[in-house]
N, C-alpha and C. Protein backbone atom coordinates (compact mmCIF):
# COMPACT_ATOMS: atom_id res chain seq x y z
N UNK A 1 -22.24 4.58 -17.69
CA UNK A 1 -21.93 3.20 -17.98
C UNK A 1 -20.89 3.08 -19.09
N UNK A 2 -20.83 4.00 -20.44
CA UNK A 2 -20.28 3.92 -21.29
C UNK A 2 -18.70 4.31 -20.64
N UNK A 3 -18.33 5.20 -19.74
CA UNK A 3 -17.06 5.88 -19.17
C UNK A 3 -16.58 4.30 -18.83
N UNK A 4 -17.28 3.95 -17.72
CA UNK A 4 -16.73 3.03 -16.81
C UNK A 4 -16.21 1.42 -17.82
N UNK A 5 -16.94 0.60 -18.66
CA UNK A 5 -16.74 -0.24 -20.06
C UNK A 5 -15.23 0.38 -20.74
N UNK A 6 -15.18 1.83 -20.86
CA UNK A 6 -13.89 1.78 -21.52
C UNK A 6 -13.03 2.20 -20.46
N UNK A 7 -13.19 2.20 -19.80
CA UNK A 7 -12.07 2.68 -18.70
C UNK A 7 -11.56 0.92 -18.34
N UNK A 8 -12.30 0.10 -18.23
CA UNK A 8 -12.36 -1.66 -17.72
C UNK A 8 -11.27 -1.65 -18.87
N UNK A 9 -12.10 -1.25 -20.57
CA UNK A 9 -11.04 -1.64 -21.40
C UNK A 9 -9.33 -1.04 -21.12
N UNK A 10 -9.40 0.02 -20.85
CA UNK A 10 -8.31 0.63 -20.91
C UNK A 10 -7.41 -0.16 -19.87
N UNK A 11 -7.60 -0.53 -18.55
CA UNK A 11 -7.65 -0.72 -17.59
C UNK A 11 -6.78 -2.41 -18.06
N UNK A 12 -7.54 -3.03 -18.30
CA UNK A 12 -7.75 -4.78 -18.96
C UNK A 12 -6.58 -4.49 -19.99
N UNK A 13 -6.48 -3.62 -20.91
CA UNK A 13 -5.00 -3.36 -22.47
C UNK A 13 -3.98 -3.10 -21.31
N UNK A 14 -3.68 -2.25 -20.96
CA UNK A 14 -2.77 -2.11 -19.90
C UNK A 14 -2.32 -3.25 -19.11
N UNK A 15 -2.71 -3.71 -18.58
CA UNK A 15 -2.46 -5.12 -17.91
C UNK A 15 -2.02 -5.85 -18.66
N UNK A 16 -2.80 -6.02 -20.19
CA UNK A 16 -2.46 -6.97 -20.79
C UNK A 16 -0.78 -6.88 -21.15
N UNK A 17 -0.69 -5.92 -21.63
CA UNK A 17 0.74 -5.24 -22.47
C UNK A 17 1.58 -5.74 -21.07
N UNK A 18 1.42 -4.98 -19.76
CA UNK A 18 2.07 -5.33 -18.84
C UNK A 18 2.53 -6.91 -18.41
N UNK A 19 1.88 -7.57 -18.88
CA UNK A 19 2.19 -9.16 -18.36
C UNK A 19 2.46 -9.23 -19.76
N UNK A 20 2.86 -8.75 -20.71
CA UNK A 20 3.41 -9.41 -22.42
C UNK A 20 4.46 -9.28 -22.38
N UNK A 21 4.71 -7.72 -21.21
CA UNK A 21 6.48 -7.31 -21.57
C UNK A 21 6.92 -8.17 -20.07
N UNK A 22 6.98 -9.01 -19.59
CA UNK A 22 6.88 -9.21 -18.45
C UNK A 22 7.58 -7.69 -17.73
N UNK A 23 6.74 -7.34 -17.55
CA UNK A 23 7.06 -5.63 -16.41
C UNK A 23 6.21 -6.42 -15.31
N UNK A 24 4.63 -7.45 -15.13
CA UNK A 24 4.68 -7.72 -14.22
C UNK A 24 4.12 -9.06 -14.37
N UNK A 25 4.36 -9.75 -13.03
CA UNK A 25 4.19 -10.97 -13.35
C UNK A 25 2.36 -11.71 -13.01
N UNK A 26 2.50 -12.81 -12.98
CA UNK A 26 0.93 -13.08 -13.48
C UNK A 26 0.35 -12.95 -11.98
N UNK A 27 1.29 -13.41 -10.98
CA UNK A 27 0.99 -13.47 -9.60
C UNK A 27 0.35 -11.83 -9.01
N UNK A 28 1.13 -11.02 -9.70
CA UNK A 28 0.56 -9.55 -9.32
C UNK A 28 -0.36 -8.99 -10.30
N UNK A 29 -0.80 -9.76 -10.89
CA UNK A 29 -1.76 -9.16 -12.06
C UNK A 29 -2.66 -9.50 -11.26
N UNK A 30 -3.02 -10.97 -10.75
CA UNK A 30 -3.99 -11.77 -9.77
C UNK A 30 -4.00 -10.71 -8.70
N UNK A 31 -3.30 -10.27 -8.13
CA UNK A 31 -3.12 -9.63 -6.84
C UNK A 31 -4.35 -7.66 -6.95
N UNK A 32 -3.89 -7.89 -8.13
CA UNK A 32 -4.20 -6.42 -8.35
C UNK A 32 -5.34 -6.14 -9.12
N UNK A 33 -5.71 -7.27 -9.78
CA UNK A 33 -7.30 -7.78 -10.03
C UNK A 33 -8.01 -7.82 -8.96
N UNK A 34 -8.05 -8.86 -8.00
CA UNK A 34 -8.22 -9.15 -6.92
C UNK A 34 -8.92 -7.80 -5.81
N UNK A 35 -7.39 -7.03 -5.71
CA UNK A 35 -7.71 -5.33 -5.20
C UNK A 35 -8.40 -4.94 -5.82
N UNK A 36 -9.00 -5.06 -7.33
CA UNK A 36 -10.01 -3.67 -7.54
C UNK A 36 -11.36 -4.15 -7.70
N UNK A 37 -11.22 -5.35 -7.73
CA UNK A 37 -12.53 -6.08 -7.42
C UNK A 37 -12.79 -6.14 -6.08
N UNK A 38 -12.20 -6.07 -4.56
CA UNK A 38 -12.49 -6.30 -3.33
C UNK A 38 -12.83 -4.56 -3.10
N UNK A 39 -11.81 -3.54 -3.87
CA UNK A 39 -12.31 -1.94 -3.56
C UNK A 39 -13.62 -1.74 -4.12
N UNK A 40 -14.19 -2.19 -5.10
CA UNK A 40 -15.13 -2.17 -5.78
C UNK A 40 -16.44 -2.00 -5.07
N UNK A 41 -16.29 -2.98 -3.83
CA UNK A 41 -17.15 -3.42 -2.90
C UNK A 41 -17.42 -3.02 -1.84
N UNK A 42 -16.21 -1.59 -1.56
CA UNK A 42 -16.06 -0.93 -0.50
C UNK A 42 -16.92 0.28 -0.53
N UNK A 43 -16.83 0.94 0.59
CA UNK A 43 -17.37 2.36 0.61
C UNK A 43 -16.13 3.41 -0.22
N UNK A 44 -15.19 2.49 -0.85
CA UNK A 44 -14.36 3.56 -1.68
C UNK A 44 -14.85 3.66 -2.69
N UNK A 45 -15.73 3.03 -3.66
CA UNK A 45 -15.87 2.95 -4.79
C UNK A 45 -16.74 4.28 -5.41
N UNK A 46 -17.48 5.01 -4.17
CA UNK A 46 -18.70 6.10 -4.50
C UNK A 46 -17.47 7.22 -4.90
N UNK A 47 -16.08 7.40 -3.65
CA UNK A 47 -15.28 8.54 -4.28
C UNK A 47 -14.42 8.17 -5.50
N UNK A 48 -14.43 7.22 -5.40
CA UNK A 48 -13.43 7.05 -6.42
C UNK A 48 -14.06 7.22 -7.99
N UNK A 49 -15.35 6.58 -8.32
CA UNK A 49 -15.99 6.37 -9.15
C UNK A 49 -16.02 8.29 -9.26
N UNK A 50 -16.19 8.62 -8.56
CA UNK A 50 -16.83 10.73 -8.83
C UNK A 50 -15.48 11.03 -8.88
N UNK A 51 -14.41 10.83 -8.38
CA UNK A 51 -13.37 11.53 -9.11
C UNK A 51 -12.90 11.13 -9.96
N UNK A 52 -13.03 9.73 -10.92
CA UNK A 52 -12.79 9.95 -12.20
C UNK A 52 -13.66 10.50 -13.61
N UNK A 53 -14.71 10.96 -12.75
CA UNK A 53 -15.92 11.40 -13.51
C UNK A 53 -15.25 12.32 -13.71
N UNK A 54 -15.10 13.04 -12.30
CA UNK A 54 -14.45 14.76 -12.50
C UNK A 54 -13.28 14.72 -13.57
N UNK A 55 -12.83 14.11 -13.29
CA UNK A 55 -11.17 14.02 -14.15
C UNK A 55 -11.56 14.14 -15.76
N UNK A 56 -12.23 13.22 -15.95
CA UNK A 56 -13.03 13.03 -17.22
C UNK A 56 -13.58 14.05 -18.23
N UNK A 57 -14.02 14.58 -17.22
CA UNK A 57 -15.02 15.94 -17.09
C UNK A 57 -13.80 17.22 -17.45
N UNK A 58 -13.01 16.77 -17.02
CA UNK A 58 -11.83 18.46 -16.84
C UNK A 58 -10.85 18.21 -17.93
N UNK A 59 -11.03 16.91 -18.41
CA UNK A 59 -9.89 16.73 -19.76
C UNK A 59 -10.13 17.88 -21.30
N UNK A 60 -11.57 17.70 -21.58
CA UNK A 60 -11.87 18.99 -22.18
C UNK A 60 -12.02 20.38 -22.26
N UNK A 61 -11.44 20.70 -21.18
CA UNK A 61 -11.56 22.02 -20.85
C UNK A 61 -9.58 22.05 -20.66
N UNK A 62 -8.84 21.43 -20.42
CA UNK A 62 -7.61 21.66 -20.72
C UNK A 62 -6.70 22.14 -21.92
């Protein structure tokens, strides 16, 4: 639970910065919110969620 909260944060700063510098606009921020809230809901979310575990997981050992 604690991974996934800062990953949202990380996730949420990024965006933010991104619509400050306009790099993107608010219409694709909506758009791309939208996408990870509708993947969320999918049968993608079980791999996706375990491979950023793994990833997570392999940063300390680099």
């Amino acid at each position: 639970m604690a991974v996934t909260v800062s990953l949202v944060l990380l996730f949420g700063l990024v965006l933010f910065f991104l619509l400050r510098s306009n790099s993107l606009g608010y219409g694709s921020a909506f758009v791309a919110a939208g996408f990870g809230f509708f993947l969320a809901s999918t049968g993608a979310s079980g791999p996706i969620n375990e491979l950023t575990a793994a990833v997570i997981h392999a940063i300390p050992n680099l």
